[in-house]
PDB file of N, CA and C in Angstrom:
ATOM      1  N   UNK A   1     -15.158  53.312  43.335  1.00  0.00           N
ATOM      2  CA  UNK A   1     -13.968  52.924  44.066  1.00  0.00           C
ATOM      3  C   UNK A   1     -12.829  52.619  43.110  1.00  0.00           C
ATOM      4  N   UNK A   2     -13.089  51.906  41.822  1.00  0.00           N
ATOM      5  CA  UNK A   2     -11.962  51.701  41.363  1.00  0.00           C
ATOM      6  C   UNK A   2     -11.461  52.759  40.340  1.00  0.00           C
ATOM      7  N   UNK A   3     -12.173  53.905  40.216  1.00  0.00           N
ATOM      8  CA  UNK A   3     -11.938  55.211  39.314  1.00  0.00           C
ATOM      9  C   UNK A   3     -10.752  55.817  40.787  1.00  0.00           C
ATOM     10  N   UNK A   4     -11.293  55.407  41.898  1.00  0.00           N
ATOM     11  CA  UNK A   4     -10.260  56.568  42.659  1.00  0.00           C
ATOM     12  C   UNK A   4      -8.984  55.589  43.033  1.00  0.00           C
ATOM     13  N   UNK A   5      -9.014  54.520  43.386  1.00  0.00           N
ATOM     14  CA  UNK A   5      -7.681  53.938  42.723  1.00  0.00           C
ATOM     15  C   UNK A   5      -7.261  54.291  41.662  1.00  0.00           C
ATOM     16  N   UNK A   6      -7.977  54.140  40.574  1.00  0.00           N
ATOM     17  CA  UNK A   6      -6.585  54.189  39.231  1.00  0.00           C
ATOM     18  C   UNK A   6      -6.200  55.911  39.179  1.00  0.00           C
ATOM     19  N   UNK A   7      -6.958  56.487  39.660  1.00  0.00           N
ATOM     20  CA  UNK A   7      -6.730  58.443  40.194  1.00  0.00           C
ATOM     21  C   UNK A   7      -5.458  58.235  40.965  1.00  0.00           C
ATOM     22  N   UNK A   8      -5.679  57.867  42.386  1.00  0.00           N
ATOM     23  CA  UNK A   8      -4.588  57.701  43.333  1.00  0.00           C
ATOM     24  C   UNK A   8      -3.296  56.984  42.782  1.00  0.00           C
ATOM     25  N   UNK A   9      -2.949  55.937  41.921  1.00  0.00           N
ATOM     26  CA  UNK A   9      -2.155  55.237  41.300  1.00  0.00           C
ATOM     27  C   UNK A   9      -1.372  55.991  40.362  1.00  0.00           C
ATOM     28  N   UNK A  10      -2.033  56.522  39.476  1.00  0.00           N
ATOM     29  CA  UNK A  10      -1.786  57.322  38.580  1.00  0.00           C
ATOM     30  C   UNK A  10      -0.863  58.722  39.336  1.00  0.00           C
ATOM     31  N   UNK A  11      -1.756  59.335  40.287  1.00  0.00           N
ATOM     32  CA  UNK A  11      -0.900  60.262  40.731  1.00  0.00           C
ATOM     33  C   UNK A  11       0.283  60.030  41.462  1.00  0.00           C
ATOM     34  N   UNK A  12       0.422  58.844  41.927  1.00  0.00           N
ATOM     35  CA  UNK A  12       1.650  57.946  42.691  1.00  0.00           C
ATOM     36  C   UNK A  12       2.397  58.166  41.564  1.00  0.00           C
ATOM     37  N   UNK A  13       2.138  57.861  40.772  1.00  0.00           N
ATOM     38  CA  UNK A  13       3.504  57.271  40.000  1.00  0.00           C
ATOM     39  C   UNK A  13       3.745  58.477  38.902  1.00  0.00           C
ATOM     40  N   UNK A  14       3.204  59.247  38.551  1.00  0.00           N
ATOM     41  CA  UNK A  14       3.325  61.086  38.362  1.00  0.00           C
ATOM     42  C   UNK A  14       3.985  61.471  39.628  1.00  0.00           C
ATOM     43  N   UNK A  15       3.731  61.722  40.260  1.00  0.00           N
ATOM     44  CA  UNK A  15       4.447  62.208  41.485  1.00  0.00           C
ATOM     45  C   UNK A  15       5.807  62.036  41.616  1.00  0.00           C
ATOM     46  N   UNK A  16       5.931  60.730  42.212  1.00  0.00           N
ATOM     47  CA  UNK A  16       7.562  59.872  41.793  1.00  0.00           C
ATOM     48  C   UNK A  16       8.787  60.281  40.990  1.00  0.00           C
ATOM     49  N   UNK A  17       7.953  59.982  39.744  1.00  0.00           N
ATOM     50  CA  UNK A  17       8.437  60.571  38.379  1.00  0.00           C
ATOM     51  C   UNK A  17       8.856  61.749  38.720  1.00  0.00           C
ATOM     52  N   UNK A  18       8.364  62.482  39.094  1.00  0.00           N
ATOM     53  CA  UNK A  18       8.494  64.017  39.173  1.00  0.00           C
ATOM     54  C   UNK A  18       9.386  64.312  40.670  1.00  0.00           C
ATOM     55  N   UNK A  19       9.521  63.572  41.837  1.00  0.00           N
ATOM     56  CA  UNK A  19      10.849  63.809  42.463  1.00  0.00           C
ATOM     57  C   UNK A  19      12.038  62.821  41.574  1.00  0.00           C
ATOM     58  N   UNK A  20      12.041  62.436  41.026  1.00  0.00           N
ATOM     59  CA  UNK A  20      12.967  61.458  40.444  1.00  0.00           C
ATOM     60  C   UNK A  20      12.952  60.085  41.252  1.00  0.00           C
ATOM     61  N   UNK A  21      12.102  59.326  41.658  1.00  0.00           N
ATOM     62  CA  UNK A  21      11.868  58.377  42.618  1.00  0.00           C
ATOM     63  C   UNK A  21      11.568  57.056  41.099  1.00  0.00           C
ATOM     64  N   UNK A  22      11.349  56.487  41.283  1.00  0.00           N
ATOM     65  CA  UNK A  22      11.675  55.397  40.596  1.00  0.00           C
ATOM     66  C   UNK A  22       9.873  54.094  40.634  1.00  0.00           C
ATOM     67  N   UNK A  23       9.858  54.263  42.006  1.00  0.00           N
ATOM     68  CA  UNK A  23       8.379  53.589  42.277  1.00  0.00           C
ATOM     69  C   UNK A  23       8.889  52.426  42.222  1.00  0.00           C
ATOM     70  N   UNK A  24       7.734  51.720  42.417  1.00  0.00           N
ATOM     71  CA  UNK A  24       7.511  50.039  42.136  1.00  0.00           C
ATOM     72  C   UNK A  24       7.302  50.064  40.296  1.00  0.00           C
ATOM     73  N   UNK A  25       8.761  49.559  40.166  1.00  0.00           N
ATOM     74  CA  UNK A  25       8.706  48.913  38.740  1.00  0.00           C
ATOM     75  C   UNK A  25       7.762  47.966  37.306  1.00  0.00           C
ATOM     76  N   UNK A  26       6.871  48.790  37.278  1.00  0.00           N
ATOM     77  CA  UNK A  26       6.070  48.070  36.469  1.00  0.00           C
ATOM     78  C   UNK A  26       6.180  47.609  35.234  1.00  0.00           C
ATOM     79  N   UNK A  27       6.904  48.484  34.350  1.00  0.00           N
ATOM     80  CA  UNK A  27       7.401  48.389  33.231  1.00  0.00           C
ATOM     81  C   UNK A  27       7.938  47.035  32.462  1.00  0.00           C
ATOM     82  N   UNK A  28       8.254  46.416  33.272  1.00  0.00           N
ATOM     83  CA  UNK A  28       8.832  45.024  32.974  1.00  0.00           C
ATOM     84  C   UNK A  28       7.546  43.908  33.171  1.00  0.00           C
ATOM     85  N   UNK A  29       6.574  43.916  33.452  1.00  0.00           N
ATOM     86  CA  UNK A  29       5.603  43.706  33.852  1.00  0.00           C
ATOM     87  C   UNK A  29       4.678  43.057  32.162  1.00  0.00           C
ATOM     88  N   UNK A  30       4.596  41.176  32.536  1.00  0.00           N
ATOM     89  CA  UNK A  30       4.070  40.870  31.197  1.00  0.00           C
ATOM     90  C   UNK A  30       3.203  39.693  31.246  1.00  0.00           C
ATOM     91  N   UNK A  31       2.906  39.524  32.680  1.00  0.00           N
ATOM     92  CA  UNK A  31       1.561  38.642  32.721  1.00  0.00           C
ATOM     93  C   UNK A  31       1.220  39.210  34.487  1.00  0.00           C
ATOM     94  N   UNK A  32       0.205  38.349  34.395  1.00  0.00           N
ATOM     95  CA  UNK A  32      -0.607  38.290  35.675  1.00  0.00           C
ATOM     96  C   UNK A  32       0.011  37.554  36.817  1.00  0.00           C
ATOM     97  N   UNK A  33       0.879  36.789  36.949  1.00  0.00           N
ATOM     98  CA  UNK A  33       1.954  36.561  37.897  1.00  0.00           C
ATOM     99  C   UNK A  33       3.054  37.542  38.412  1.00  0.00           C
ATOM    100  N   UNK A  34       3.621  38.105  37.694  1.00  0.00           N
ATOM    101  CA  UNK A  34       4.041  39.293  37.680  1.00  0.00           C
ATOM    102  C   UNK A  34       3.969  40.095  37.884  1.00  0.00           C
ATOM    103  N   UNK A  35       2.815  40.811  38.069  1.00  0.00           N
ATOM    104  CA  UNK A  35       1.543  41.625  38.140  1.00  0.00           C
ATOM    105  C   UNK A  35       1.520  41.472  39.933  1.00  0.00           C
ATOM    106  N   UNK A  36       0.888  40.433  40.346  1.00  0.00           N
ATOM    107  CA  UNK A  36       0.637  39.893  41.356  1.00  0.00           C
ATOM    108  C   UNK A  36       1.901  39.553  42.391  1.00  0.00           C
ATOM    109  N   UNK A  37       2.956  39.385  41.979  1.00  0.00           N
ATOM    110  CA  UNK A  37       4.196  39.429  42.632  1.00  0.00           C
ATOM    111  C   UNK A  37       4.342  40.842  42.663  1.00  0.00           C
ATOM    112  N   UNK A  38       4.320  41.971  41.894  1.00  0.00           N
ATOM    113  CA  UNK A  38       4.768  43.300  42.235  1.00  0.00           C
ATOM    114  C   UNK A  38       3.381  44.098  43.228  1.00  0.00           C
ATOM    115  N   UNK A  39       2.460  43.968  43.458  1.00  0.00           N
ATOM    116  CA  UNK A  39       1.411  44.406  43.665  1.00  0.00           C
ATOM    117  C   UNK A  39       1.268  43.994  45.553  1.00  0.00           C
ATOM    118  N   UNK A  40       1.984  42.127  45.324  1.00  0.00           N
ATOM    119  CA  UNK A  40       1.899  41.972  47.121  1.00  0.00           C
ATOM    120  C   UNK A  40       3.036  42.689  47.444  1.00  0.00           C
ATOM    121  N   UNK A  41       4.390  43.059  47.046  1.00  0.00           N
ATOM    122  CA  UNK A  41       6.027  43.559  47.237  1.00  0.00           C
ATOM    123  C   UNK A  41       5.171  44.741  48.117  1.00  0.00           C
ATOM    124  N   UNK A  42       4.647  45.363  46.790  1.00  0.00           N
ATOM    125  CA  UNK A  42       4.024  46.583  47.641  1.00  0.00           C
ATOM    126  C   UNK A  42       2.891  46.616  49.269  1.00  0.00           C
ATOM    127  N   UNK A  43       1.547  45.517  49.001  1.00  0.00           N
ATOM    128  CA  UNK A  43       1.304  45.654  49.864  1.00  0.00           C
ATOM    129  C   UNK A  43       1.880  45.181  51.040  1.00  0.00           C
ATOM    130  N   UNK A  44       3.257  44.541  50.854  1.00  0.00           N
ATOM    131  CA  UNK A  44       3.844  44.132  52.414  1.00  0.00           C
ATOM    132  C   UNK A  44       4.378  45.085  52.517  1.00  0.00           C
ATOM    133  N   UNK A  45       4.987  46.373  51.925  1.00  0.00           N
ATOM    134  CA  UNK A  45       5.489  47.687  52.436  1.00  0.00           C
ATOM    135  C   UNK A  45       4.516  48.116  52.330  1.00  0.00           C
ATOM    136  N   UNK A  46       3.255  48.476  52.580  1.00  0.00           N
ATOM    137  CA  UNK A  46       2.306  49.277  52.862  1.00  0.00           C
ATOM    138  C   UNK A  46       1.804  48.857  54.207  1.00  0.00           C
ATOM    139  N   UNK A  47       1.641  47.286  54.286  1.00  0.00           N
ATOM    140  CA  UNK A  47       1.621  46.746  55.847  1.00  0.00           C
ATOM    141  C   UNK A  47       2.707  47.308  56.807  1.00  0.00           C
ATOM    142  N   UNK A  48       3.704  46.654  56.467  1.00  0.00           N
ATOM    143  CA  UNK A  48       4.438  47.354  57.031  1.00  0.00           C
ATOM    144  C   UNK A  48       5.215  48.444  57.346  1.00  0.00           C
ATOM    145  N   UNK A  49       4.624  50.016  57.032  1.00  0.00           N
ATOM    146  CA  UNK A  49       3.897  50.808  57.219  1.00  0.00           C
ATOM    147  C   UNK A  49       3.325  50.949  58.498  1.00  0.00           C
ATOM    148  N   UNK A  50       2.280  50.318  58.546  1.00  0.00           N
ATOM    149  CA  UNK A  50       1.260  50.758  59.145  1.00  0.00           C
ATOM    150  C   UNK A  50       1.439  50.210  60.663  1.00  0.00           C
ATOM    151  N   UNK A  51       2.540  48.852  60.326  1.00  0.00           N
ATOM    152  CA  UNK A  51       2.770  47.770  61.602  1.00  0.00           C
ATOM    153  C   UNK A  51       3.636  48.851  62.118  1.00  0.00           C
ATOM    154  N   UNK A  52       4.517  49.643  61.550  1.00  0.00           N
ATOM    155  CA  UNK A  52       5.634  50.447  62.139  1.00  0.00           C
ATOM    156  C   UNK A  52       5.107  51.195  63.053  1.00  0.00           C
ATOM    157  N   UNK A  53       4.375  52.461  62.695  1.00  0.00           N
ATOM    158  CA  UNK A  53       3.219  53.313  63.247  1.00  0.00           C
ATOM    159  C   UNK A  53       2.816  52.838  64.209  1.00  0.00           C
ATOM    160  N   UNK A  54       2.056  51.339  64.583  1.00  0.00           N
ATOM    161  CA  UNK A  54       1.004  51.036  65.303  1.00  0.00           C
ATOM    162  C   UNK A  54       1.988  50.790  66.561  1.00  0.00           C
ATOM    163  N   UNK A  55       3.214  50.109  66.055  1.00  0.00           N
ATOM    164  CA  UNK A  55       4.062  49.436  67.546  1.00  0.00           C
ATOM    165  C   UNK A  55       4.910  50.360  67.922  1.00  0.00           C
ATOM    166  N   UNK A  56       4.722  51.898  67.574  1.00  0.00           N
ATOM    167  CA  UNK A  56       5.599  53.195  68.142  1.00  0.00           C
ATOM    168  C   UNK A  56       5.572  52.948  68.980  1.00  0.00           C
ATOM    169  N   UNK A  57       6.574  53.041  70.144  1.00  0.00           N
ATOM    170  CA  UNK A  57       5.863  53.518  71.618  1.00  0.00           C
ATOM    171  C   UNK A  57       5.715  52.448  72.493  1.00  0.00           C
ATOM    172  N   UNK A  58       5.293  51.453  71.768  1.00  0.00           N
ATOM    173  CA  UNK A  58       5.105  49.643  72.579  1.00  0.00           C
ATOM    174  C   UNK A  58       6.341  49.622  73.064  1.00  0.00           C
ATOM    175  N   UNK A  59       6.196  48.553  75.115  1.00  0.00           N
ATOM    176  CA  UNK A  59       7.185  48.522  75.009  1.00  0.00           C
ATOM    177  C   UNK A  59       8.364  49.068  75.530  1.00  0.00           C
ATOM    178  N   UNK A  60       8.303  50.433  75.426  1.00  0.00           N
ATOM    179  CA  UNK A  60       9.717  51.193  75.541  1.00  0.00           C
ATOM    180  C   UNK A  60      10.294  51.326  76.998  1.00  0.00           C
ATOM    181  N   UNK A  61       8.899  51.456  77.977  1.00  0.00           N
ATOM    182  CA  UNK A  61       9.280  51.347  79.024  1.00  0.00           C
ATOM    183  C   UNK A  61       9.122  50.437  80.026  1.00  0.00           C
ATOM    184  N   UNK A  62       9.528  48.662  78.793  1.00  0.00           N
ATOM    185  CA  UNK A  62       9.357  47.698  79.492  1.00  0.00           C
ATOM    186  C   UNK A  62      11.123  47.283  80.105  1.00  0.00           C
ATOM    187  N   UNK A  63      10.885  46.870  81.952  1.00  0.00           N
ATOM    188  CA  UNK A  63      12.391  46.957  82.256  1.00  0.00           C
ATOM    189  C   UNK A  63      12.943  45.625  81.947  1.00  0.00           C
ATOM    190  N   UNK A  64      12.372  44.731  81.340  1.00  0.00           N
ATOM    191  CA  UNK A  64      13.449  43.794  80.627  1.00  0.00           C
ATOM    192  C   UNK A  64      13.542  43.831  79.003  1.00  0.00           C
ATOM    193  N   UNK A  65      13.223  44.901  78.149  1.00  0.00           N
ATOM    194  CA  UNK A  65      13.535  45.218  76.701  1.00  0.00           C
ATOM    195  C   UNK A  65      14.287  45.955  76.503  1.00  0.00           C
ATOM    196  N   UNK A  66      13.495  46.407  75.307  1.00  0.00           N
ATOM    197  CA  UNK A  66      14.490  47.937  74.788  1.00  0.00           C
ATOM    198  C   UNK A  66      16.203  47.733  74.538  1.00  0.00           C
ATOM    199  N   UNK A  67      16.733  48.889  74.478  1.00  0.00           N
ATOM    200  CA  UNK A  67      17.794  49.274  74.316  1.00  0.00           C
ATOM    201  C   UNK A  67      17.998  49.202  72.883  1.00  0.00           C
ATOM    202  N   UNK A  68      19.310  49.302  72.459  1.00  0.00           N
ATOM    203  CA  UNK A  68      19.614  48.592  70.985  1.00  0.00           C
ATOM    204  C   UNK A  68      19.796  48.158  69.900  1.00  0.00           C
ATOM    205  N   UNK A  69      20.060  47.032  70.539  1.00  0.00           N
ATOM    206  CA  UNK A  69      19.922  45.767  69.962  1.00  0.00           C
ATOM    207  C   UNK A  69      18.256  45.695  69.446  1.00  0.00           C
ATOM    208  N   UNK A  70      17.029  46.003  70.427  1.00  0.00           N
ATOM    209  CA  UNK A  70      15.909  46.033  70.159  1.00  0.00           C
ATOM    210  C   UNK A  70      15.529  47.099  68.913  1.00  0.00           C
ATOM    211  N   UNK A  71      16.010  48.319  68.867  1.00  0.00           N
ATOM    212  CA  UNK A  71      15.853  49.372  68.496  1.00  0.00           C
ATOM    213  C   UNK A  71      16.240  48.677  66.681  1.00  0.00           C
ATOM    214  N   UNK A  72      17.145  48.105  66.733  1.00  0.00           N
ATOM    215  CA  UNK A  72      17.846  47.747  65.627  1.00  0.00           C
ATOM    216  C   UNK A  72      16.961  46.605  64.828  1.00  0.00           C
ATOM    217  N   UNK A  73      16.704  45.932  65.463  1.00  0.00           N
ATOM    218  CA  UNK A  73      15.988  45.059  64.922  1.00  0.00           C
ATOM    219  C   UNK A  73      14.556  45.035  64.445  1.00  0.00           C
ATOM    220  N   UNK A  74      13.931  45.878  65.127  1.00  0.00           N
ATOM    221  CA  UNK A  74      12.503  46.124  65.590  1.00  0.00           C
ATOM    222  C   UNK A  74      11.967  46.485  63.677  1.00  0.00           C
ATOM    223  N   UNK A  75      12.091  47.267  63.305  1.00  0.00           N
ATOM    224  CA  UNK A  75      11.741  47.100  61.933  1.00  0.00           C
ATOM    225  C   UNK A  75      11.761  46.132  61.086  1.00  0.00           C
ATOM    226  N   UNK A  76      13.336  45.000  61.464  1.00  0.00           N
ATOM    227  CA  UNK A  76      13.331  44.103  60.378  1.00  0.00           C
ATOM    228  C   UNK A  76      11.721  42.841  60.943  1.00  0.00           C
ATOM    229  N   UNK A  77      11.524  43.075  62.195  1.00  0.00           N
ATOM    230  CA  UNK A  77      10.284  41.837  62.483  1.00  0.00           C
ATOM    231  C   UNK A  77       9.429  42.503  61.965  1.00  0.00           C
ATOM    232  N   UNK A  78       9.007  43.854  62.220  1.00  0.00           N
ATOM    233  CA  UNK A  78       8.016  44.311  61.276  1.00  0.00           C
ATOM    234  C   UNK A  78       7.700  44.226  59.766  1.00  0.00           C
ATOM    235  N   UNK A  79       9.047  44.186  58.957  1.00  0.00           N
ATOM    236  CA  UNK A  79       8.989  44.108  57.401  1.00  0.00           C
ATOM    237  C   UNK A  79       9.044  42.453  57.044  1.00  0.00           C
ATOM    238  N   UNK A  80       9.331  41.192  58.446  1.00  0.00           N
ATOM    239  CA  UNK A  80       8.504  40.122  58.450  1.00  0.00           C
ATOM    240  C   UNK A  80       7.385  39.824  58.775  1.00  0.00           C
ATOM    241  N   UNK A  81       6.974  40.804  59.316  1.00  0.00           N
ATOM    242  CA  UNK A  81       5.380  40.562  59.342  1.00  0.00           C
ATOM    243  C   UNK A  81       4.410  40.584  58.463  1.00  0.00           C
ATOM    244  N   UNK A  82       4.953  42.264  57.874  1.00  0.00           N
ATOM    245  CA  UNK A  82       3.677  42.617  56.941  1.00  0.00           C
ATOM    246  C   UNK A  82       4.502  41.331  55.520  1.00  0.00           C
ATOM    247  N   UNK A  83       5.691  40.939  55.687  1.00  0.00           N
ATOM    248  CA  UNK A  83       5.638  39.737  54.220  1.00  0.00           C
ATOM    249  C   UNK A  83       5.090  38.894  54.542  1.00  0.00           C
ATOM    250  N   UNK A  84       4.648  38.197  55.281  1.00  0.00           N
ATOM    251  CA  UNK A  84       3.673  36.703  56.382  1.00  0.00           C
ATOM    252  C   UNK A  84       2.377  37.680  55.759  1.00  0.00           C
ATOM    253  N   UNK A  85       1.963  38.234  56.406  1.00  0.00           N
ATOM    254  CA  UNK A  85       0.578  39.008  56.123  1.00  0.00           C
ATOM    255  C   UNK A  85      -0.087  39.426  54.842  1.00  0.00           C
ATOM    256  N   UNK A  86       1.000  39.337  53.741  1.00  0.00           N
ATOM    257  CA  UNK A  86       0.599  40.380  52.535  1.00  0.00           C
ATOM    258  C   UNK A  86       0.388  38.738  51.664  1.00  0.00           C
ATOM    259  N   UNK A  87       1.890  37.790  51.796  1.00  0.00           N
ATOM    260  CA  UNK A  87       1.530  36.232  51.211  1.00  0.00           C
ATOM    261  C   UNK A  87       0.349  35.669  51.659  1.00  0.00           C
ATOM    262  N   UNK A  88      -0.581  36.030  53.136  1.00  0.00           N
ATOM    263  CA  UNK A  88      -1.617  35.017  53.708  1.00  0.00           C
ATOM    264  C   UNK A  88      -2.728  35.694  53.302  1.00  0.00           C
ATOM    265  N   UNK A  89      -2.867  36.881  52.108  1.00  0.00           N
ATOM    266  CA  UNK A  89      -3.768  37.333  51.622  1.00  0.00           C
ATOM    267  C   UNK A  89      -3.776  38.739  52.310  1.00  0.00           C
ATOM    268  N   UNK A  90      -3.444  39.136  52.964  1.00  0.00           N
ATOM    269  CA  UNK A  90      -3.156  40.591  53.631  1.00  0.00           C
ATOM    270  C   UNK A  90      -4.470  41.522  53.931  1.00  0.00           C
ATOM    271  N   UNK A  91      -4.321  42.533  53.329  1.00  0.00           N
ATOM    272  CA  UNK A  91      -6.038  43.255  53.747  1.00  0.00           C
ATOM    273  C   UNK A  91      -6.549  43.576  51.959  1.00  0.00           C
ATOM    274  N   UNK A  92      -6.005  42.853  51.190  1.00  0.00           N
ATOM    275  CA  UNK A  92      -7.045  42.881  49.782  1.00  0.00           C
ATOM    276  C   UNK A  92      -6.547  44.106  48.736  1.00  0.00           C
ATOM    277  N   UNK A  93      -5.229  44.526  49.322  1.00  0.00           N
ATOM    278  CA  UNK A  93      -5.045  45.711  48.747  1.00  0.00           C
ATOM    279  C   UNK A  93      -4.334  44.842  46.899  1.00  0.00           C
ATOM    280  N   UNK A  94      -3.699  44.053  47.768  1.00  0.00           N
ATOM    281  CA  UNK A  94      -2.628  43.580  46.317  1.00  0.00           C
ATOM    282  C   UNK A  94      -3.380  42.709  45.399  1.00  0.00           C
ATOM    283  N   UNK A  95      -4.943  42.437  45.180  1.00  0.00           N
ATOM    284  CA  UNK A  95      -5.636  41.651  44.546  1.00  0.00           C
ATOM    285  C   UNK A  95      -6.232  43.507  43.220  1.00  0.00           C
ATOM    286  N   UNK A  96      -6.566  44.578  44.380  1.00  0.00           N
ATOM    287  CA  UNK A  96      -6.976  45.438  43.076  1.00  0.00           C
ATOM    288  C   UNK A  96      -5.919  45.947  42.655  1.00  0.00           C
ATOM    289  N   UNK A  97      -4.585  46.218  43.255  1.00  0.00           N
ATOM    290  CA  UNK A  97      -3.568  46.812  42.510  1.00  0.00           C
ATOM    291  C   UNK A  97      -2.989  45.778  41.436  1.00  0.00           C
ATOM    292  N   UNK A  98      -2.922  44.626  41.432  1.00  0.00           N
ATOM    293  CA  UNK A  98      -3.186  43.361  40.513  1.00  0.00           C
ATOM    294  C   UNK A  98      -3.681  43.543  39.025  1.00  0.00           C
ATOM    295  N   UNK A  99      -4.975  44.118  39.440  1.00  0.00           N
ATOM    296  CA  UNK A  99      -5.850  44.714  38.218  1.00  0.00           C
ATOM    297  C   UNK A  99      -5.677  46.184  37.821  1.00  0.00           C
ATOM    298  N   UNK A 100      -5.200  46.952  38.794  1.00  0.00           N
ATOM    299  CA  UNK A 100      -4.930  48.388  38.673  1.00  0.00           C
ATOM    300  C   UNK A 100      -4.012  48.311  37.288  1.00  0.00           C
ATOM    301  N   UNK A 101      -2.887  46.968  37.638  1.00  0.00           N
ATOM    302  CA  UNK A 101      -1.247  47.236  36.693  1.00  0.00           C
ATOM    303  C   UNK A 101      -2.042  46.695  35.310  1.00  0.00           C
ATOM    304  N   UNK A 102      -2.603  45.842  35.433  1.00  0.00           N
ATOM    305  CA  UNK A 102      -3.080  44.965  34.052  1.00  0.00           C
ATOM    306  C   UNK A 102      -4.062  45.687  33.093  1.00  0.00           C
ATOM    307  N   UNK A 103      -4.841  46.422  34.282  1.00  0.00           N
ATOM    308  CA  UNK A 103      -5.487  47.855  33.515  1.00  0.00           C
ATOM    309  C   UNK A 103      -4.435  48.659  32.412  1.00  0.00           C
ATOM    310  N   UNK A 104      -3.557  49.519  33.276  1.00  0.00           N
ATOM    311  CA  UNK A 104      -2.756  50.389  32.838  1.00  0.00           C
ATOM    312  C   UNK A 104      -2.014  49.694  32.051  1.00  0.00           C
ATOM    313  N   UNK A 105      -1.681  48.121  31.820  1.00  0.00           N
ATOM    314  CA  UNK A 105      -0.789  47.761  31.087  1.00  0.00           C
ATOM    315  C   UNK A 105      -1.912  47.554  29.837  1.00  0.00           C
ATOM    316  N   UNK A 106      -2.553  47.547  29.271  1.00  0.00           N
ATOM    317  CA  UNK A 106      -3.072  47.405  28.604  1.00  0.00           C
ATOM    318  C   UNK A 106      -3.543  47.991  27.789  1.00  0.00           C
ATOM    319  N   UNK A 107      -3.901  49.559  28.482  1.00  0.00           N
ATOM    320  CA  UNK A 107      -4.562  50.673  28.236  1.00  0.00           C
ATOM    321  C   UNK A 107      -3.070  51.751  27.489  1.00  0.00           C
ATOM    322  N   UNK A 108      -1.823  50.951  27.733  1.00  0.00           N
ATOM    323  CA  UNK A 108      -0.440  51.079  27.652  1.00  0.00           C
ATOM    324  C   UNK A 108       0.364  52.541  28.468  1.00  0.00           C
ATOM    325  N   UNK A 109      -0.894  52.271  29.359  1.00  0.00           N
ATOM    326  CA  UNK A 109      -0.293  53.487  30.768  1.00  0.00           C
ATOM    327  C   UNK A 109       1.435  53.045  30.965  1.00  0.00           C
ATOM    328  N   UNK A 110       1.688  52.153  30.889  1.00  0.00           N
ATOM    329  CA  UNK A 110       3.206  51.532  32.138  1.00  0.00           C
ATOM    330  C   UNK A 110       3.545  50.616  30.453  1.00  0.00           C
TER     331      UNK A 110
END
């Protein structure tokens, strides 16, 4: 499992590189706090992600919502969610990407 993370990681950030995308900034990256602050950033945009996807469709044809004002907002509660979710320990993603960066920082991948 953790050979196909640092595979998948690795090709993330090859990839990136290669549209000219920028990624989650690791480079600056010089302890394990740091590490761990860039690693949850990500998994609350990966939550939220997935919160986006799941609440398509919820909703739409409720006759006291919608419109909007709803339409407009509806992402920013989502990108508060998955940050509530990713700080209350989230689904475990940002504890191995944690070690993924400290790996590669070491190994002087980033």
């Amino acid at each position: 499992m953790d050979n196909l993370l640092s595979m998948q990681m690795n090709q993330a950030l090859v990839a990136a590189q290669g549209r000219g995308q920028d990624g989650p900034d690791v480079s600056g990256v010089r302890t394990e706090e740091q590490a761990r602050a860039v690693a949850e950033e990500f998994e609350g945009f990966f939550i939220g992600q997935m919160l986006e996807a799941m609440f398509k469709g919820v909703g739409e044809e409720n006759p006291f919502g919608g419109g909007s004002g709803e339409k407009a907002f509806r992402g920013l509660l989502h990108e508060e969610y998955a940050k509530v979710m990713a700080e209350s320990g989230g689904i475990g993603l940002s504890d191995k990407l944690t070690a993924e960066i400290l790996r590669l920082q070491e190994a002087g991948g980033i």
